[in-house]
C-alpha atoms as a PDB file:
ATOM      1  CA  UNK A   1     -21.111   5.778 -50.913  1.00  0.00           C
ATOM      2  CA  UNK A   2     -22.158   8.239 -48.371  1.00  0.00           C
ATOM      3  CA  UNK A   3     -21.713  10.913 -50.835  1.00  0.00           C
ATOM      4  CA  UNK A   4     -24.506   9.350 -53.456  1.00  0.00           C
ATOM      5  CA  UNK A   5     -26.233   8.834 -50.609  1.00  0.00           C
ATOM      6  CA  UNK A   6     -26.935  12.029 -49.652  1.00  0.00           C
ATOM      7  CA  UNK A   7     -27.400  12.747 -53.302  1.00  0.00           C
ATOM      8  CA  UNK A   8     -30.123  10.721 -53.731  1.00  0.00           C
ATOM      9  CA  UNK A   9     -31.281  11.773 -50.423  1.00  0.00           C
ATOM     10  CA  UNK A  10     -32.000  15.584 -52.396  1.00  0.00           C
ATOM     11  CA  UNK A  11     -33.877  14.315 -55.312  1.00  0.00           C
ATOM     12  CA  UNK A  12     -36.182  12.382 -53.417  1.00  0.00           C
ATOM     13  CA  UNK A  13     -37.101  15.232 -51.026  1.00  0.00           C
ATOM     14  CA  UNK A  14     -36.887  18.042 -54.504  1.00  0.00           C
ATOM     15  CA  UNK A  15     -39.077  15.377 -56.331  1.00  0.00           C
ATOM     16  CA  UNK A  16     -41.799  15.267 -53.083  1.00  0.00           C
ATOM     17  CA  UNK A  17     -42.082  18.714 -52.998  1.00  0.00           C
ATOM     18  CA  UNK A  18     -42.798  19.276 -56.354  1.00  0.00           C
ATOM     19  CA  UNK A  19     -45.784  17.490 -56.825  1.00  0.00           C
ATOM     20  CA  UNK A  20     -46.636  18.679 -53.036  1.00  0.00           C
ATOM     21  CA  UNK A  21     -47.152  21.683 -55.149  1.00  0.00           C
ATOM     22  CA  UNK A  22     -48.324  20.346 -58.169  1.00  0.00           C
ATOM     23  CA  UNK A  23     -51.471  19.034 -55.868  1.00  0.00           C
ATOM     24  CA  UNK A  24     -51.938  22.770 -54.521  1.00  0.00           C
ATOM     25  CA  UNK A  25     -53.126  23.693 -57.765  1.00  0.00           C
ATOM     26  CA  UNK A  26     -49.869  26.441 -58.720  1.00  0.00           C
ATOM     27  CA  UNK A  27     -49.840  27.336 -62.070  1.00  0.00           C
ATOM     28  CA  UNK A  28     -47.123  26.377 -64.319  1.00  0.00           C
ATOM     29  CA  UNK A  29     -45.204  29.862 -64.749  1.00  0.00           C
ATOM     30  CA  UNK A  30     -44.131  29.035 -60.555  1.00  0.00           C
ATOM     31  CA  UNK A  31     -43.831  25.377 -61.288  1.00  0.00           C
ATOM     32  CA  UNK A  32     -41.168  25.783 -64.337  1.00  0.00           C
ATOM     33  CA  UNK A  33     -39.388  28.438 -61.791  1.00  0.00           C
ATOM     34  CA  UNK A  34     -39.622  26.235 -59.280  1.00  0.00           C
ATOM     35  CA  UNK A  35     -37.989  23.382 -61.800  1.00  0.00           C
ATOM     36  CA  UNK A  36     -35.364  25.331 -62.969  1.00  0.00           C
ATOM     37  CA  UNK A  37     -34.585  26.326 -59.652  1.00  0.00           C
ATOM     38  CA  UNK A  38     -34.272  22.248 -58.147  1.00  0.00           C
ATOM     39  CA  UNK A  39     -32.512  21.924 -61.154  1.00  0.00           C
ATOM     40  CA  UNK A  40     -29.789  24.162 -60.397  1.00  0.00           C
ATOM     41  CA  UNK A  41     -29.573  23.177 -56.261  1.00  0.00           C
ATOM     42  CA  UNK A  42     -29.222  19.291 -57.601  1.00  0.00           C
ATOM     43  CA  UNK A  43     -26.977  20.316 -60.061  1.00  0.00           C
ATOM     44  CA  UNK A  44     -24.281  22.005 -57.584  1.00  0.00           C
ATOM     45  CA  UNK A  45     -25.328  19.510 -54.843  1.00  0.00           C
ATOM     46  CA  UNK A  46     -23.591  16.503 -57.351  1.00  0.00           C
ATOM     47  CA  UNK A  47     -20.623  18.698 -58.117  1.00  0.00           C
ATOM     48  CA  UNK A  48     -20.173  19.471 -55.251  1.00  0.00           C
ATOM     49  CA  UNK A  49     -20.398  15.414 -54.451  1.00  0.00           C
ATOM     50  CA  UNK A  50     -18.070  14.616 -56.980  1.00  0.00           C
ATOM     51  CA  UNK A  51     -15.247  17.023 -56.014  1.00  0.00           C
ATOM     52  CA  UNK A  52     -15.652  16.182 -52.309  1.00  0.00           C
ATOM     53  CA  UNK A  53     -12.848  13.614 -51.155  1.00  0.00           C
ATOM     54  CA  UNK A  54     -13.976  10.154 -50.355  1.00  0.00           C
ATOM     55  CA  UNK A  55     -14.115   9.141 -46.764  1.00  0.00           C
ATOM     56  CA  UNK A  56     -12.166   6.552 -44.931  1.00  0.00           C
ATOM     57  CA  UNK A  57     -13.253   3.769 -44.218  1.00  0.00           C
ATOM     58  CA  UNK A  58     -14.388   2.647 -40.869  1.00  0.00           C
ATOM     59  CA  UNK A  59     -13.308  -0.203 -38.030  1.00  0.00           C
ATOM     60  CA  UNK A  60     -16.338  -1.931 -38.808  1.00  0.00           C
ATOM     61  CA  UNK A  61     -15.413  -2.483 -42.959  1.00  0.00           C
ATOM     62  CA  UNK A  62     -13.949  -6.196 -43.767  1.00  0.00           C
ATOM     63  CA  UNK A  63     -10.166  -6.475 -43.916  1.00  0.00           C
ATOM     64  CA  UNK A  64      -8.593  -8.748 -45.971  1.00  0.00           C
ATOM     65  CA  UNK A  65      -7.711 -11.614 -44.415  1.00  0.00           C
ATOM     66  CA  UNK A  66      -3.971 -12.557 -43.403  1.00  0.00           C
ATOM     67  CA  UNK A  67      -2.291 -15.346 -45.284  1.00  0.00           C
ATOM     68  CA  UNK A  68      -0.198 -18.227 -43.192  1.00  0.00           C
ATOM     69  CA  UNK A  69       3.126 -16.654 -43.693  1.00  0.00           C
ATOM     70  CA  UNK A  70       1.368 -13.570 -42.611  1.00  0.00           C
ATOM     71  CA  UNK A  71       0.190 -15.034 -39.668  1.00  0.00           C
ATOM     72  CA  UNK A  72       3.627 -16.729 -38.716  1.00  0.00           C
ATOM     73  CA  UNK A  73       5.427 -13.583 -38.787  1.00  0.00           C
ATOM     74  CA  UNK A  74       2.903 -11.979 -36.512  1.00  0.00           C
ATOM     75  CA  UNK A  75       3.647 -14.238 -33.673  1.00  0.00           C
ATOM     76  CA  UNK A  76       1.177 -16.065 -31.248  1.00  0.00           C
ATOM     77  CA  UNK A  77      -2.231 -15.174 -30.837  1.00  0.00           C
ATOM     78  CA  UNK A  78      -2.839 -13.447 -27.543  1.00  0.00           C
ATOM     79  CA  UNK A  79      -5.594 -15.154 -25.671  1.00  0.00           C
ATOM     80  CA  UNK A  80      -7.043 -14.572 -22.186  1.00  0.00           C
ATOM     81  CA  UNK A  81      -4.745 -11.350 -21.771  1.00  0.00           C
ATOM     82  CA  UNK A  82      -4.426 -10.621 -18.165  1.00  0.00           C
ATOM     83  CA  UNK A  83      -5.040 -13.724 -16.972  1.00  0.00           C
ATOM     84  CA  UNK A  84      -1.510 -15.281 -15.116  1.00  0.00           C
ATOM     85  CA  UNK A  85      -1.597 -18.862 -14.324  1.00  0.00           C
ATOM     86  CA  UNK A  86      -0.020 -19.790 -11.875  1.00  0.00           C
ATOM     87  CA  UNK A  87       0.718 -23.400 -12.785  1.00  0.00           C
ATOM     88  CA  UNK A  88       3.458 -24.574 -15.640  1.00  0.00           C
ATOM     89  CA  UNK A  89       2.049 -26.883 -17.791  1.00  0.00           C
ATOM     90  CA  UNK A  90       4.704 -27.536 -20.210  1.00  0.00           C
ATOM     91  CA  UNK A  91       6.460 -30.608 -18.784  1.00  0.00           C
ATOM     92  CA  UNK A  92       8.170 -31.632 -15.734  1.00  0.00           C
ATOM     93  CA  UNK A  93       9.530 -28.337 -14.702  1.00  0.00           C
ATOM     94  CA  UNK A  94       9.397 -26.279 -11.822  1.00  0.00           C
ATOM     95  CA  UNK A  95       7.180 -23.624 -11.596  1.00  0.00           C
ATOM     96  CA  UNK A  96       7.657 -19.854 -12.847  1.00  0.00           C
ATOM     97  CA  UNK A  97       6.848 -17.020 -10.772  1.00  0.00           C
ATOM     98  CA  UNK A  98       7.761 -13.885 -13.298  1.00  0.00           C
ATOM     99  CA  UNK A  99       9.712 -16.210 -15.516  1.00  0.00           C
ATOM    100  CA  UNK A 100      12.059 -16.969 -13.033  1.00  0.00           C
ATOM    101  CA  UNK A 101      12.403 -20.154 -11.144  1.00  0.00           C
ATOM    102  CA  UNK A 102      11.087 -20.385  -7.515  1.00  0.00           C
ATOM    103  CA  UNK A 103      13.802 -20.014  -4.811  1.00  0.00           C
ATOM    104  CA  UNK A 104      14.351 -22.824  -2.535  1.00  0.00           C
ATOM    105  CA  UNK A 105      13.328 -22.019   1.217  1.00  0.00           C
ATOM    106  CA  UNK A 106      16.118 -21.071   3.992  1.00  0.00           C
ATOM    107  CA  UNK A 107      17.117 -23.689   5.633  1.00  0.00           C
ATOM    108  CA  UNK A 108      16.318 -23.968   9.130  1.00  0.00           C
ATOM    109  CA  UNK A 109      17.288 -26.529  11.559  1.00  0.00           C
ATOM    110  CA  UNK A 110      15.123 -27.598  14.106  1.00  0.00           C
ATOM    111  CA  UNK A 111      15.665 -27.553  17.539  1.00  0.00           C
ATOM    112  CA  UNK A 112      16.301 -31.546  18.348  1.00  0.00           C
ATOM    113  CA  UNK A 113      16.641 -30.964  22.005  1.00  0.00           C
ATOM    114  CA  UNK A 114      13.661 -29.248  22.785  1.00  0.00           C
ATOM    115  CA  UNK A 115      11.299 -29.931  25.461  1.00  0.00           C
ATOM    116  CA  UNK A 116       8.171 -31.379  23.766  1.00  0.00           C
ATOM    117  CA  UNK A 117      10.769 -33.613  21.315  1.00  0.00           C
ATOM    118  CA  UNK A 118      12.968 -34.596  23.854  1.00  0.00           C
ATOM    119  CA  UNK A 119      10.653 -35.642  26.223  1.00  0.00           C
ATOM    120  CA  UNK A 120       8.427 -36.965  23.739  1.00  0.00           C
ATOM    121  CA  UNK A 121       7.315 -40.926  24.777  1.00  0.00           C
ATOM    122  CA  UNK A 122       9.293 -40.989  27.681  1.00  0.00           C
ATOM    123  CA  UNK A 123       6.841 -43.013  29.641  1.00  0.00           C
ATOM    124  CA  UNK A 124       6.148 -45.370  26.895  1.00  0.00           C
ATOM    125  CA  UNK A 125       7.504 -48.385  29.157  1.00  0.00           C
ATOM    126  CA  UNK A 126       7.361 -47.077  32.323  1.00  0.00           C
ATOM    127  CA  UNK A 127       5.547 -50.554  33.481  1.00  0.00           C
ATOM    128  CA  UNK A 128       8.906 -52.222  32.367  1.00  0.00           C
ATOM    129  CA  UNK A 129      11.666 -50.052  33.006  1.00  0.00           C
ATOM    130  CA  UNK A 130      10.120 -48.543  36.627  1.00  0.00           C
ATOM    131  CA  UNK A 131       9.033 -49.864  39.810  1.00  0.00           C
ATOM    132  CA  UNK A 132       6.014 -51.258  40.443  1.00  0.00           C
ATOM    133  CA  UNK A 133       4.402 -48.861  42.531  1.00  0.00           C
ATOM    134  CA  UNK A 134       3.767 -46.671  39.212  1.00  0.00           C
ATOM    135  CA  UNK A 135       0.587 -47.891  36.783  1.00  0.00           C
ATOM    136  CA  UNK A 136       0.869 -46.614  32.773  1.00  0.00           C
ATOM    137  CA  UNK A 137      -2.631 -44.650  33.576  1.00  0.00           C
ATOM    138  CA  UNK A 138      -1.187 -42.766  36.347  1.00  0.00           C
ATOM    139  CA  UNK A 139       0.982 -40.834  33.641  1.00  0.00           C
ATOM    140  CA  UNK A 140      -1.485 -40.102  31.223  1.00  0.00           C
ATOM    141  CA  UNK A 141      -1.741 -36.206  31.875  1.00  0.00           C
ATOM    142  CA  UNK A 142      -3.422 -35.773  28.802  1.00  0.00           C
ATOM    143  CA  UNK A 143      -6.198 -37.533  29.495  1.00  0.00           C
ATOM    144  CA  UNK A 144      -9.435 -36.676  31.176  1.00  0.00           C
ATOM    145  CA  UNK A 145      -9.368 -37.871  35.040  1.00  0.00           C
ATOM    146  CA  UNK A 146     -12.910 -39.754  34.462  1.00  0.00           C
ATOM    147  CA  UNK A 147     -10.967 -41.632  31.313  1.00  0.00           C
ATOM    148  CA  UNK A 148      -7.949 -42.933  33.015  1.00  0.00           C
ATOM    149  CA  UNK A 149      -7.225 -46.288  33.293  1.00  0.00           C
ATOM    150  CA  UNK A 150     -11.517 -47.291  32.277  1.00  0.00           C
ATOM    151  CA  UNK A 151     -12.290 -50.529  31.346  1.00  0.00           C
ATOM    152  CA  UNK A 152     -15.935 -50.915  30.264  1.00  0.00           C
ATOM    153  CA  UNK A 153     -18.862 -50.489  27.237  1.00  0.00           C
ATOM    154  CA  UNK A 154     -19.864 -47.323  27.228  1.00  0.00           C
ATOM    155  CA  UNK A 155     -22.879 -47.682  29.904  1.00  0.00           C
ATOM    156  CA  UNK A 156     -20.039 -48.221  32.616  1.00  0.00           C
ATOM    157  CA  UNK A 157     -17.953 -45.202  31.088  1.00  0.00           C
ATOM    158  CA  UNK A 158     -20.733 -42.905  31.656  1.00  0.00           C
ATOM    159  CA  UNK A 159     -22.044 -44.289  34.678  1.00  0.00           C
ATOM    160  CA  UNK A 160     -17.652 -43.380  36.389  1.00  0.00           C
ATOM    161  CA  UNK A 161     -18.019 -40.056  34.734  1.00  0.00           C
ATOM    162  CA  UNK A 162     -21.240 -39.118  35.934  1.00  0.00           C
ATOM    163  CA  UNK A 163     -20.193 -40.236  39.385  1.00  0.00           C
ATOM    164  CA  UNK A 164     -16.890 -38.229  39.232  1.00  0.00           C
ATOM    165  CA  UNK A 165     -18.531 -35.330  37.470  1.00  0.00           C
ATOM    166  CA  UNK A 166     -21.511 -34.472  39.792  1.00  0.00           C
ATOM    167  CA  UNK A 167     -19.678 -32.931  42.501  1.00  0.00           C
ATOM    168  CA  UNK A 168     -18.166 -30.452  40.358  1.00  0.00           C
ATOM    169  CA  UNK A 169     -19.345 -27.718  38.664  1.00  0.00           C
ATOM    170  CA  UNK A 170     -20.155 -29.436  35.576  1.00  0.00           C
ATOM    171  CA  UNK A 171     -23.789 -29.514  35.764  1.00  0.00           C
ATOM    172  CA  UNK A 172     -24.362 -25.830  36.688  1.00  0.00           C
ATOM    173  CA  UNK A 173     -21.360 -24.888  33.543  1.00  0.00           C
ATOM    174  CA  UNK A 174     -21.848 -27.488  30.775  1.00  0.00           C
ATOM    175  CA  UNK A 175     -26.175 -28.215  31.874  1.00  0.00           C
ATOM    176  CA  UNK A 176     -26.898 -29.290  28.025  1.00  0.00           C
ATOM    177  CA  UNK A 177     -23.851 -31.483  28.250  1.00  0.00           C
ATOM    178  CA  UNK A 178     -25.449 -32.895  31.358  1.00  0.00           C
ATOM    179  CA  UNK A 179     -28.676 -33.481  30.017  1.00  0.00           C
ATOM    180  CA  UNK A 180     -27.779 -35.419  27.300  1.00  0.00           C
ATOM    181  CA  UNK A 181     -25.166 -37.790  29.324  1.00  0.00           C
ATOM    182  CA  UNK A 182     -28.291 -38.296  31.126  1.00  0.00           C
ATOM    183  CA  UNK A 183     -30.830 -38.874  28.559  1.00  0.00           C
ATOM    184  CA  UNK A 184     -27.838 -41.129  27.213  1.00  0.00           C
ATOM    185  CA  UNK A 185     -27.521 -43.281  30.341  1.00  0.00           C
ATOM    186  CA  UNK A 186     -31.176 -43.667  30.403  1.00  0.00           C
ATOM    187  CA  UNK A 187     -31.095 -44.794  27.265  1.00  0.00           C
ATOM    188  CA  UNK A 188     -28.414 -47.596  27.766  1.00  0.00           C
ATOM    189  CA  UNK A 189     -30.017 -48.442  30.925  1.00  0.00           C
ATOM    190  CA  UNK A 190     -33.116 -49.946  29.073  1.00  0.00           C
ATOM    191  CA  UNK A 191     -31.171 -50.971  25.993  1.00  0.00           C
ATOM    192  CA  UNK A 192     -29.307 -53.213  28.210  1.00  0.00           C
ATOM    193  CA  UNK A 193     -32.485 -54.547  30.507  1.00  0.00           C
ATOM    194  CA  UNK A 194     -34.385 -55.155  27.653  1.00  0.00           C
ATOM    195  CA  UNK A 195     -32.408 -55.665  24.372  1.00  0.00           C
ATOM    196  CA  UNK A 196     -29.605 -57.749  25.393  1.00  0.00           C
ATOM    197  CA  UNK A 197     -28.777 -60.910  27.050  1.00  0.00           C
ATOM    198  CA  UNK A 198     -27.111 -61.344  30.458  1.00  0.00           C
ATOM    199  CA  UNK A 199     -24.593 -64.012  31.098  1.00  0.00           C
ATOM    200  CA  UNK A 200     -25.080 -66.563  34.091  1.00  0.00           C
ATOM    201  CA  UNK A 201     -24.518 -65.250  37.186  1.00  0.00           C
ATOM    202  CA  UNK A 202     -21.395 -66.467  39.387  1.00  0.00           C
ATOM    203  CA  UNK A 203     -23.061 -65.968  42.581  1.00  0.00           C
END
């Protein structure tokens, strides 16, 4: 194809140049040279052409497409190639690292006797088993000082831990902190006065 191509490619070009010169006026002894001489070139060009091996044909031609059996004996169709997924999803299986099956993690005992397990809720009844000299609160070390042992809404919760609190250096390290326990006390204080009712008095 490329081959009668090119060609056809020559005689249009001879053919536009001949009457290129047929409009400049040449008389005919040139133009029947000329002729003869187009003549020949086209004439060698298509031997030329037609001795010249055909050539092969490109990625982008149309193949001929496989049958099922074809197909079958190819084996799977390789999609998403470099992609690994990490999850099995053929069943209840474990999953595959490499193909192989994960190996099951060392086994390693814990220490039962430790110091955090062993001593873990040791005080839990401390109120039953002990004397009576030692109150629950006093052995909840985890717990802020201002928390201990508080009974109260939460106006009476701030009003221990502001009283507790100012003589430290709380308001000079924490001062937003601060600020807002007060603007929430203030707060309280007229929620209280104002919003809510106050039982009898028992004085």
């Amino acid at each position: 194809m490329k081959n009668l191509s090119i060609f056809f490619a020559i005689i249009y070009f001879g053919t536009l140049s001949s009457f290129k010169q047929l409009i400049a006026g040449e008389n005919k002894q040139e133009e029947m040279s000329w002729f003869t001489s187009t003549f020949q070139k086209l004439w060698s060009a298509g031997i030329l052409a037609a001795k010249s091996k055909p050539l092969a044909l490109t990625a982008s031609t149309t193949v001929r497409q496989l049958s099922h059996a074809e197909r079958r004996a190819r084996g799977p169709t390789v999609r998403r190639y470099g992609y690994k997924d990490k999850l099995f999803q053929s069943g209840l299986l474990p999953h595959l690292d490499n193909g192989q099956k994960l190996p099951m993690p060392v086994y390693r005992p814990k220490n039962a006797w430790s110091e955090k397990r062993a001593l873990f809720g040791q005080n839990d009844y401390i109120d039953i088993l002990g004397n009576d000299r030692l109150h629950p609160t006093r052995v909840l070390y985890s717990v802020p000082s201002w928390l201990r042992g508080v009974s109260g809404n939460e106006y009476q919760v701030l009003l221990r831990k502001r009283r507790l609190m100012e003589k430290t250096k709380y308001p000079i390290a924490r001062p937003t902190k601060w600020r807002d326990m007060e603007k929430r006390i203030l707060y309280l204080y007229k929620f209280l006065n104002r919003k809510t009712k106050t039982g009898y008095s028992k004085q």
